[in-house]
Each structure stands twice: as C-alpha cells, then as structure tokens.
C-alpha atoms as a PDB file:
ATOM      1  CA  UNK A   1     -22.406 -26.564 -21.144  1.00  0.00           C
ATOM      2  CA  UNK A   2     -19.688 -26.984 -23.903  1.00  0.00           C
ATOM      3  CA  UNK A   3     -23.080 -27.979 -26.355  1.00  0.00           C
ATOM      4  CA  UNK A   4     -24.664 -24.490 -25.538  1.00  0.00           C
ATOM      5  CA  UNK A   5     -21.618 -22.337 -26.083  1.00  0.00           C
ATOM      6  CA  UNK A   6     -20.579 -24.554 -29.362  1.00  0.00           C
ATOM      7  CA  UNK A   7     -24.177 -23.756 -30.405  1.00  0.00           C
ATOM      8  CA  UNK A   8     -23.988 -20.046 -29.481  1.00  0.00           C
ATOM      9  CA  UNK A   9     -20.400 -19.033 -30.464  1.00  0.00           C
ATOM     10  CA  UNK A  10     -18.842 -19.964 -34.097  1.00  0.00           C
ATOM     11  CA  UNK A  11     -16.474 -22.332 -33.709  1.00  0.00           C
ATOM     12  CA  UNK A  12     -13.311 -20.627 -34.440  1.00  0.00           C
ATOM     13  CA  UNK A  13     -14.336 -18.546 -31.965  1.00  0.00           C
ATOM     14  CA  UNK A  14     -14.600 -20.545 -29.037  1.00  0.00           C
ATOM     15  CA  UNK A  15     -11.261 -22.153 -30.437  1.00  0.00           C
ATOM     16  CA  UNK A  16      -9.483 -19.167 -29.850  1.00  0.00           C
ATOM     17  CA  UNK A  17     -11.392 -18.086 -26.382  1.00  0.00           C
ATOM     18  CA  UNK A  18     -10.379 -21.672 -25.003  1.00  0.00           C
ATOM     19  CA  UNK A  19      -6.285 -21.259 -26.118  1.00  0.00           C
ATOM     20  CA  UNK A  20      -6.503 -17.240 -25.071  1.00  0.00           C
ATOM     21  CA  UNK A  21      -8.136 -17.541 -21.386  1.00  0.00           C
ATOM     22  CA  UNK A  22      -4.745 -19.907 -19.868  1.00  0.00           C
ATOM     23  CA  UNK A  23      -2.683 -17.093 -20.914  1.00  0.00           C
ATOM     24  CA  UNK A  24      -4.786 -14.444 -19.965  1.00  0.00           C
ATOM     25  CA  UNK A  25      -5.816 -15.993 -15.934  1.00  0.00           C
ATOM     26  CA  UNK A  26      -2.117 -16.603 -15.561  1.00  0.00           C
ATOM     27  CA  UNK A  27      -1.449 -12.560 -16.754  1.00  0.00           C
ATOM     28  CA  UNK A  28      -3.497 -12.197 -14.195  1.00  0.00           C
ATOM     29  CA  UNK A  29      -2.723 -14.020 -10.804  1.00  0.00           C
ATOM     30  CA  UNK A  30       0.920 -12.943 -11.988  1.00  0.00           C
ATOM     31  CA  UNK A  31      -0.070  -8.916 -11.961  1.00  0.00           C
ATOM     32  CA  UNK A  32      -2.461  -9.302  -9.121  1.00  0.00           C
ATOM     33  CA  UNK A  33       0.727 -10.648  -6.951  1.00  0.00           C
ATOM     34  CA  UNK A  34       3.581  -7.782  -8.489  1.00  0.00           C
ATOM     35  CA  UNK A  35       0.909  -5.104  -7.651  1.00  0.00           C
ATOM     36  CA  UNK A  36       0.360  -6.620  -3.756  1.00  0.00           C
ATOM     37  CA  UNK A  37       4.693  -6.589  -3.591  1.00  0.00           C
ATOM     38  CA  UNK A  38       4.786  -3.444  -4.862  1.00  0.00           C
ATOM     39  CA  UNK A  39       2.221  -1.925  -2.756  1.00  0.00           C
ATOM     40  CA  UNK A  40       3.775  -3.688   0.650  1.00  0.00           C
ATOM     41  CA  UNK A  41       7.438  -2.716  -0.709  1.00  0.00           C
ATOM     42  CA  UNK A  42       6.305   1.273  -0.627  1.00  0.00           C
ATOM     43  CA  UNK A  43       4.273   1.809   2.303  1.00  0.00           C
ATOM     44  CA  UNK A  44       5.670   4.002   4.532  1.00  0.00           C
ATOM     45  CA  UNK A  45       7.839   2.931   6.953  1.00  0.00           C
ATOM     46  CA  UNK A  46       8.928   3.904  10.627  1.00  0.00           C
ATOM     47  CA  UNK A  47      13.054   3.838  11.069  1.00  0.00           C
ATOM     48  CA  UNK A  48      12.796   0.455  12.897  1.00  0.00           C
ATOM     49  CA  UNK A  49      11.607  -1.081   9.667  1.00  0.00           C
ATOM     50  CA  UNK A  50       7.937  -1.540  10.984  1.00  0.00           C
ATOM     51  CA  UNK A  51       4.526  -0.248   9.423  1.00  0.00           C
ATOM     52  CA  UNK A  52       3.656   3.035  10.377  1.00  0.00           C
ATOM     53  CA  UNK A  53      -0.238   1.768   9.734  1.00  0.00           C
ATOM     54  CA  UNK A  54       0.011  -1.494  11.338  1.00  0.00           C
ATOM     55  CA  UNK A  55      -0.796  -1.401  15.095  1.00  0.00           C
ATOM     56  CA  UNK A  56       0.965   0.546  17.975  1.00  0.00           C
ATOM     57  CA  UNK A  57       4.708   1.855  17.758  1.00  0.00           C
ATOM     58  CA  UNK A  58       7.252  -0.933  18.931  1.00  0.00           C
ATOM     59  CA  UNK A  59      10.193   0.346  21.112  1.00  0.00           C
ATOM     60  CA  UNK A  60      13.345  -0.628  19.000  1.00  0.00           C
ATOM     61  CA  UNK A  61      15.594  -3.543  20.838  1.00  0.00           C
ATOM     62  CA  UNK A  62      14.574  -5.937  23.196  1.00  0.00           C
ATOM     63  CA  UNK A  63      13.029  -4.724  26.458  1.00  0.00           C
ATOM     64  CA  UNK A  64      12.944  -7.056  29.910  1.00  0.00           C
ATOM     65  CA  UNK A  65      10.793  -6.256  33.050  1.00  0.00           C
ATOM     66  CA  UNK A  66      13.246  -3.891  34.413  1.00  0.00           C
ATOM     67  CA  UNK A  67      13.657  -1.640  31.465  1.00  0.00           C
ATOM     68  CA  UNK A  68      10.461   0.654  30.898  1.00  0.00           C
ATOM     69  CA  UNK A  69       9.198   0.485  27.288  1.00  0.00           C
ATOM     70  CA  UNK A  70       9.284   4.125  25.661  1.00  0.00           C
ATOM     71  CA  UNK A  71       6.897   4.345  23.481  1.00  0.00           C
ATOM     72  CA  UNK A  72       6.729   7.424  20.662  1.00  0.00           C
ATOM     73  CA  UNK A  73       4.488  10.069  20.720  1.00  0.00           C
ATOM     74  CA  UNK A  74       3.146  12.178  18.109  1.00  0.00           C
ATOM     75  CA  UNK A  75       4.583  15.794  19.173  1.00  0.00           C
ATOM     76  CA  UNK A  76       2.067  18.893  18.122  1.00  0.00           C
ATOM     77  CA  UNK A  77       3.716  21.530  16.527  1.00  0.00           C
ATOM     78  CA  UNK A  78       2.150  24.888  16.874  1.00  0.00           C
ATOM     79  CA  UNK A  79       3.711  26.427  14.267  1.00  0.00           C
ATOM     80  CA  UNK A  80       2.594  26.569  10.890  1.00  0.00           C
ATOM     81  CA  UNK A  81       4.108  25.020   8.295  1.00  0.00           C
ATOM     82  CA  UNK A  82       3.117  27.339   5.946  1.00  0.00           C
ATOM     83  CA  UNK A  83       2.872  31.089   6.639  1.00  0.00           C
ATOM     84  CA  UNK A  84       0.707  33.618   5.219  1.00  0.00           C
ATOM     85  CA  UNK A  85       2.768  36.518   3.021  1.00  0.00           C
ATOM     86  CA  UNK A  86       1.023  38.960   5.464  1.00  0.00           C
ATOM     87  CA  UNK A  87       3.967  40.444   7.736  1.00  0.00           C
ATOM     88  CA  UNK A  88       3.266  41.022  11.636  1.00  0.00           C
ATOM     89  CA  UNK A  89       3.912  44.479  13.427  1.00  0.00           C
ATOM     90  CA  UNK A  90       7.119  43.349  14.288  1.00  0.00           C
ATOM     91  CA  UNK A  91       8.371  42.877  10.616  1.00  0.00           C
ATOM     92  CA  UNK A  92       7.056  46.201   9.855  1.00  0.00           C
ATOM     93  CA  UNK A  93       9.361  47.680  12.125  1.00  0.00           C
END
C-alpha cells in the first residue's frame, strides 16, 4: 500500500500527510469527547439532579415498603400562556 500512495502522491507530500494525520486524529478523539461532556453537562435537569429524558421520574430519598412512592405528574394548565391582545366583554366594561 505505502508503494501505491508513494507512486501516486509526491513525496513531500505524503511526508507531510504522515506527520499531520497524529495531530489531527488526536484533535479529534479530544473534541469528539469535550463535545459529549458538554452536551451531558447541559441537558436539562429535574431538581433531584436526574435526567428529565432518561426514564421515569424517581421519588427523591429512599423509599421502604411501607412508604408509598409519589411519583410526579405532569399538571395541564388550561390557561394560556400567551393571550391574544383581543379584550373579552368583561374588560370592555
């Protein structure tokens, strides 16, 4: 293999390819793993400290058979979080 690339490339060239890709695999691995911390630093997290993607809520202390496990629930709100500029009768009052 190192015959057909010697015969392909000039051979400064494949001087300088063979000292550059070391450095440039190494750049590499070392971005790929900052990126993955960073990433797992800033997910979102619950209060406990857990995942809020990862698998079901966890109740917060430790629970035996004769405490029940609460678990949390996601609570609907009806109201909007955004209202419309359009006042009701009542505000026109």
């Amino acid at each position: 293999m190192g015959d057909f690339l010697s015969s392909v490339l000039p051979s400064g060239l494949l001087d300088v390819l063979s000292a550059l890709i070391p450095p440039v695999v190494v750049a590499f691995v070392f971005c790929y793993f900052i990126i993955k911390l960073l990433r797992r630093e800033m997910a979102p997290r619950r209060m406990d400290g857990s995942l809020v993607g990862k698998g079901a809520p966890h109740a917060s202390g430790a629970a035996d058979e004769s405490t029940p496990v609460t678990r949390e629930t996601d609570a609907v709100n009806e109201t909007p979080i955004v209202r419309s500029t359009e006042g009701t009768e009542s505000d026109d009052r």
